[in-house]
Every structure is written in C-alpha cells, then in structure tokens.
Protein backbone atom coordinates (compact mmCIF):
# COMPACT_ATOMS: atom_id res chain seq x y z
CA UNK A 1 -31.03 -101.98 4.63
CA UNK A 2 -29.22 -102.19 1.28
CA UNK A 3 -28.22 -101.58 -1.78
CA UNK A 4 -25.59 -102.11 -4.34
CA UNK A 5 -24.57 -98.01 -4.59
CA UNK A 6 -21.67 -96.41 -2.81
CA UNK A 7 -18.75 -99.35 -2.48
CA UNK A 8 -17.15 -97.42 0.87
CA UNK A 9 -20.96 -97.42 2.41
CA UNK A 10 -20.76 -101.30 2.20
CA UNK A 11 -17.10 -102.12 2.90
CA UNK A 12 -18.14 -104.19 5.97
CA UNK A 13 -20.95 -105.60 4.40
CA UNK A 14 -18.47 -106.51 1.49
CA UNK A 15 -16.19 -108.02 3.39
CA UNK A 16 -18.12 -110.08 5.36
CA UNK A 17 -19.76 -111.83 2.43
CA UNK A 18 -16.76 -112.36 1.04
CA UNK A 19 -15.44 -114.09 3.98
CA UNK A 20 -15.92 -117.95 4.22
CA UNK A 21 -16.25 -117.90 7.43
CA UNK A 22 -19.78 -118.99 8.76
CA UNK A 23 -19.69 -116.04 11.50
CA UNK A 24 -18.90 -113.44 8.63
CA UNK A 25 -22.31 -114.97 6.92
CA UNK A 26 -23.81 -115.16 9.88
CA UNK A 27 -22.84 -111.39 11.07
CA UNK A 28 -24.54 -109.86 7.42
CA UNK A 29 -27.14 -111.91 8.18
CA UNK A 30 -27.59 -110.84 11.62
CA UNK A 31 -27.43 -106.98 10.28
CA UNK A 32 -29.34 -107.24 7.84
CA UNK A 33 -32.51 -108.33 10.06
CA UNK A 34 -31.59 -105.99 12.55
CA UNK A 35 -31.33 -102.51 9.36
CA UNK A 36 -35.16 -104.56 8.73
CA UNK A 37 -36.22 -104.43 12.36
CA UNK A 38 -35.60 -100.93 12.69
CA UNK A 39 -36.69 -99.72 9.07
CA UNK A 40 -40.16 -101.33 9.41
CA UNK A 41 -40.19 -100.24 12.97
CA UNK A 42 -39.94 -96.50 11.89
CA UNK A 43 -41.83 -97.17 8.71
CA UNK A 44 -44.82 -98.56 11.03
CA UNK A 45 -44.43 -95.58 13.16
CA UNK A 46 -44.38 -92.88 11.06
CA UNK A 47 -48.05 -93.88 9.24
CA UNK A 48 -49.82 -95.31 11.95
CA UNK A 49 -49.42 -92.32 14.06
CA UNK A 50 -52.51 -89.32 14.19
CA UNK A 51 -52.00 -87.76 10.61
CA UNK A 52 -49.24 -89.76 9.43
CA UNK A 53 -51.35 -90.78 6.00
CA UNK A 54 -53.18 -87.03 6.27
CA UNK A 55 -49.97 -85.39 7.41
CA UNK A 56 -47.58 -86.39 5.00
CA UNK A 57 -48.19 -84.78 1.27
CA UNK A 58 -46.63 -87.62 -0.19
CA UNK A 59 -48.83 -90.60 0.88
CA UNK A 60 -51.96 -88.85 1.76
CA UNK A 61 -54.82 -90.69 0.00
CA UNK A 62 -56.99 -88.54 -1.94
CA UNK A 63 -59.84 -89.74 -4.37
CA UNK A 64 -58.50 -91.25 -7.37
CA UNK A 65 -57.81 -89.91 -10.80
CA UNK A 66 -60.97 -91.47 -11.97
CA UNK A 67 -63.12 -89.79 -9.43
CA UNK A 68 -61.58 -85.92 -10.14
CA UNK A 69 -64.34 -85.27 -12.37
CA UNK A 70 -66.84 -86.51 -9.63
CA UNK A 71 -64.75 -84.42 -7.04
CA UNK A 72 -64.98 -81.29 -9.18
CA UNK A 73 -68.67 -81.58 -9.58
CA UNK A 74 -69.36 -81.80 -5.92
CA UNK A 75 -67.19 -78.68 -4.78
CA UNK A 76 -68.70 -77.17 -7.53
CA UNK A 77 -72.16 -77.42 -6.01
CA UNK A 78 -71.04 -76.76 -2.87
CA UNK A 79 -70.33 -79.91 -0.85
CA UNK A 80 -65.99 -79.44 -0.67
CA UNK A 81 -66.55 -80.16 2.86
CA UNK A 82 -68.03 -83.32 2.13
CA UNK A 83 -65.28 -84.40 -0.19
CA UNK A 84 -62.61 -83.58 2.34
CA UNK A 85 -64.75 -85.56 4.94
CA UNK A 86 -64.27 -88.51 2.91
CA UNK A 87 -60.97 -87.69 2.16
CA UNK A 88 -59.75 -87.53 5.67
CA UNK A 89 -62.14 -90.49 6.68
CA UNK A 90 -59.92 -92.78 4.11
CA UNK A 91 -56.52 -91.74 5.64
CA UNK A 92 -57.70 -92.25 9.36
CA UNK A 93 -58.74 -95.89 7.89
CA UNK A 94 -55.45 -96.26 6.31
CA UNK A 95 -53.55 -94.62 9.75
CA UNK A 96 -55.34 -97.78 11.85
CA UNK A 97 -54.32 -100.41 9.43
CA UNK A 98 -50.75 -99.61 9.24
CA UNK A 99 -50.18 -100.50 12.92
CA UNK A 100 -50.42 -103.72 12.20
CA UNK A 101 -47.77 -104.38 9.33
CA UNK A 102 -45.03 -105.23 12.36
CA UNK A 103 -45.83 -108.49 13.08
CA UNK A 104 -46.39 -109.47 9.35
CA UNK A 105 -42.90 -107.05 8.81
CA UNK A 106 -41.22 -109.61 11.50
CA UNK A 107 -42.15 -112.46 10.42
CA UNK A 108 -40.95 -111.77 6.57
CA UNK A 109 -37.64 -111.16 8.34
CA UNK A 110 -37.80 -114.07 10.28
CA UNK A 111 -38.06 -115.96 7.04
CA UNK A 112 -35.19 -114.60 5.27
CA UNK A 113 -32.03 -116.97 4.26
CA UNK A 114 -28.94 -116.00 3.24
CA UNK A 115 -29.79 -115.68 -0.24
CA UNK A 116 -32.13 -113.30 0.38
CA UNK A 117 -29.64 -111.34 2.17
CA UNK A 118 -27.29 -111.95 -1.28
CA UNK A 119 -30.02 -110.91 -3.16
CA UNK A 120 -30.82 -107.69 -1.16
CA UNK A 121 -26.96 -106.42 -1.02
CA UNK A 122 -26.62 -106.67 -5.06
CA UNK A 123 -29.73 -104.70 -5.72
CA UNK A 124 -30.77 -101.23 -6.02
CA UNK A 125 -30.91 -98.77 -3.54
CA UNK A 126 -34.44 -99.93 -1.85
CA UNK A 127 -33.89 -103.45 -2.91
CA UNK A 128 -34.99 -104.42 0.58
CA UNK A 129 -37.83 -102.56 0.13
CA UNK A 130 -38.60 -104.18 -2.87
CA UNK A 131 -38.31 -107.69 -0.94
CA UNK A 132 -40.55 -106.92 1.49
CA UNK A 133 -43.18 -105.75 -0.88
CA UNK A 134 -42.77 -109.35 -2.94
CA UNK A 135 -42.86 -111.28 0.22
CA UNK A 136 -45.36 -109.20 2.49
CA UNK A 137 -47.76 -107.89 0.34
CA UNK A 138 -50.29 -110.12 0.11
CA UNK A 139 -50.52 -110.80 3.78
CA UNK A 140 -50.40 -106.94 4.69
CA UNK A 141 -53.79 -107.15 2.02
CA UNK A 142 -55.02 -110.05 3.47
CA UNK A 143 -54.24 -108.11 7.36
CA UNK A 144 -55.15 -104.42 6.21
CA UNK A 145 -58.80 -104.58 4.32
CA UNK A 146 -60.73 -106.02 7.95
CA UNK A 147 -59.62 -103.14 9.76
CA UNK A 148 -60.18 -100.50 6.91
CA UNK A 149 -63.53 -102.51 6.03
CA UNK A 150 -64.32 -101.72 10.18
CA UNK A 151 -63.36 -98.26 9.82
CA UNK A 152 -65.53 -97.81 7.06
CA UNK A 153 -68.44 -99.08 8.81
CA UNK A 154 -67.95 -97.12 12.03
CA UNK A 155 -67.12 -93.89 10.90
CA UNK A 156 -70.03 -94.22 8.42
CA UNK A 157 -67.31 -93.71 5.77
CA UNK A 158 -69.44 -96.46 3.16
CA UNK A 159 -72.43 -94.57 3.34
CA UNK A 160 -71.05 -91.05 3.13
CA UNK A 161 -69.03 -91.98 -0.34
CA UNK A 162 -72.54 -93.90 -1.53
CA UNK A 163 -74.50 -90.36 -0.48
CA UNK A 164 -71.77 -88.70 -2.18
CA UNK A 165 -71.76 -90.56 -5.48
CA UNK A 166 -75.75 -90.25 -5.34
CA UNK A 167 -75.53 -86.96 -5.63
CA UNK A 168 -72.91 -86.50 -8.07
CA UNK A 169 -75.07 -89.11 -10.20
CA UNK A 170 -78.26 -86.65 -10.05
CA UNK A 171 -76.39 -84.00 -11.37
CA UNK A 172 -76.71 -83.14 -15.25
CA UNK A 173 -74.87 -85.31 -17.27
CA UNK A 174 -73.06 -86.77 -14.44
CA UNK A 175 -72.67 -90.82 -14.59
CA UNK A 176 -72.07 -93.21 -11.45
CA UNK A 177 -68.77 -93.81 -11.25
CA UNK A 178 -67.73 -97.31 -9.87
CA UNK A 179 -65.59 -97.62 -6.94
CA UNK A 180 -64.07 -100.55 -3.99
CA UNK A 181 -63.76 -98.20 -1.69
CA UNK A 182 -62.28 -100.53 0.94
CA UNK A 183 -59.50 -102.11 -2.02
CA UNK A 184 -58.69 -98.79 -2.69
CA UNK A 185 -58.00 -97.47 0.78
CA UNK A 186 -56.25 -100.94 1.37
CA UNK A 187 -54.01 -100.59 -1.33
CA UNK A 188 -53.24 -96.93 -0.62
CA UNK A 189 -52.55 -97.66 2.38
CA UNK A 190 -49.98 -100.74 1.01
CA UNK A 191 -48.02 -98.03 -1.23
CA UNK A 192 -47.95 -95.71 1.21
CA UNK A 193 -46.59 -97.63 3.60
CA UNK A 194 -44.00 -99.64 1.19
CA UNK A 195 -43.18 -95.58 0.41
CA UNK A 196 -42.39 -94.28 3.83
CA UNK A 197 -40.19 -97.88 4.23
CA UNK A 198 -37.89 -96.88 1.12
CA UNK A 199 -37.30 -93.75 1.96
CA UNK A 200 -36.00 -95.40 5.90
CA UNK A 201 -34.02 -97.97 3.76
CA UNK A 202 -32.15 -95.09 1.88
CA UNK A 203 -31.62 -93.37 5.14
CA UNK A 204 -29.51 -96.26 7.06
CA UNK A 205 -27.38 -96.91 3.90
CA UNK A 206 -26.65 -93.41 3.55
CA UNK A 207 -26.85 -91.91 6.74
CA UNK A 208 -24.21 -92.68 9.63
CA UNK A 209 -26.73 -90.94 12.24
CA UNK A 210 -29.22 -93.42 11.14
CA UNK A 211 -27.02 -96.57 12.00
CA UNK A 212 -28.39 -96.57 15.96
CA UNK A 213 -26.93 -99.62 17.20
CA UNK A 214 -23.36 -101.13 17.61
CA UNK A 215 -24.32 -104.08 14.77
CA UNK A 216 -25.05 -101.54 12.27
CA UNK A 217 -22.19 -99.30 12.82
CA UNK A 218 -20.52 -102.51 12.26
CA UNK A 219 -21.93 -103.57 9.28
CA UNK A 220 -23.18 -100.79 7.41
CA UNK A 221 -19.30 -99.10 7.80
C-alpha cells in the first residue's frame, strides 16, 4: 500500500510508473494488489479474531456519545454489569461480521485499473485505505448488518438494549433515547475495520519487515 511520503520508500514504485514499458505498468500494478491482498488479509484478521473489536482500545465499540447520559444513569443505579453486557455483546457482533470483508476486500482489488493504482501512489499516506473505503463501503454495509442483525437476535442483544433503555426511561427525568442498534454496530464495525486497515497500509510503506514477499521487496524498495 501507498502513499505519496518518503521519495526513497517509493523509488521502485517511481520508476516503474515512469517507465513506458507495459511490464513496468504491469509490475506496479501487480504490487499494488498484492500490498492490498496482504493489508486486508491482516486487517480481516486482526478484528475478526476473539476480542479483536473488545481487545483493541482503539476500535472497541462502546455506547455512543448520545447514550453517556443513559449509561451514567444505569451504573448509577446499579446495573454497570448490564451496560458492559451490551457493550461486549456489540463487539462480539462486530468481531463475526468482519470475517467476511475478504471476499468483498478481493473483489475491490480485482476491480482496480491502472488509474486507480495512479491515483493511490500520489495520495496520502493511507490513500489506499481511503480507496477501499469509497469503493467497498457500501457492500461491506450491505454484507455486515445480516450477520450483526443475527447476532443481535441470538445473543438476545435487541432485547437486552430495549430492557435497558426501559429502565433508564422509568427513571426520574430520564427520556427514551432513540437508537439503530444494528446501523450502529454495522457502522462501528465499518470504521473499525477501515482503522485497523490504515494503520497495515502505513506499516508496508514504512516498514521493510512488513514487505513479506519477493514482489514487494521489489516494489516497495
């Protein structure tokens, strides 16, 4: 994956789109795909294991801002434990959608021309990230809510946050709040996982170690 900082990072790249050569095109091409492959491969990895949402400070899906008040009420009253039910709930949802981004992940790279590929070396540093997220997005929505609509249902998660919200409602000046609970773990989920697959896109630019086949070491030079 690419970007446009650090010139001796991207000499090969460099130089093979500026050769005229249909194999040099064809080789950052080729290298490109592959630096995708492996990013989404990790990406996928690290939040579809056990506690890679719950695990990981940085994606873990808590409540939203507009349901702090509501959260602070129930601890208050003693049902924490019932919050961080839900809370845990959520990111086990959001864990068993992400395994299947891959094939949606593939198939975006599948698509990609040569333009793309253009487009993706003269951007910023998680430009490919930010390709993915305008060209897989809506399908990862479209793939994701199902499963985390399933989850809901079998874990009971639906009912727990309705049971939840009842209560918070019959407590003094306390109002419903209104929540898609499925949207919002979806889309979580989405920026969680679009997270976790910048910060592997930074990594192979910057990171020799990171470059783990002969193509890369190649390319990314």
């Amino acid at each position: 994956m690419v970007g446009c900082a650090g010139t001796s990072t991207f000499e090969g790249v460099g130089n093979l789109l500026g050769s005229t050569q249909p194999s040099g095109e064809s080789r950052i091409v080729a290298g490109l795909k592959q630096a995708l492959e492996i990013g989404t491969e990790r990406a996928v990895g690290r939040t579809s294991k056990p506690n890679g949402f719950l695990g990981d400070p940085a994606i873990r899906i808590g409540l939203p801002g507009s349901l702090e008040t509501m959260a602070s009420g129930l601890r208050a009253v003693g049902l924490g434990a019932r919050v961080d039910e839900l809370e845990v709930a959520m990111n086990r949802a959001a864990e068993e959608a992400s395994g299947e981004a891959t094939e949606v992940f593939w198939q975006g790279i599948r698509q990609m021309t040569f333009s793309d590929a253009r487009s993706i070396l003269g951007g910023g540093e998680t430009a490919a990230t930010e390709y993915f997220e305008r060209t897989t997005r809506q399908p990862l929505l479209e793939r994701f809510e199902p499963i985390v609509a399933a989850r809901v249902r079998s874990v009971g998660l639906g009912r727990s946050y309705s049971d939840l919200v009842d209560r918070y409602a019959a407590l003094p000046f306390a109002s419903k709040p209104d929540l898609n609970l499925e949207r919002y773990v979806t889309n979580e989920a989405l920026d969680g996982l679009f997270l976790v697959l910048g910060e592997e896109e930074r990594r192979i630019r910057s990171d020799p170690a990171a470059r783990s086949t002969a193509l890369l070491k190649e390319v990314f030079r």
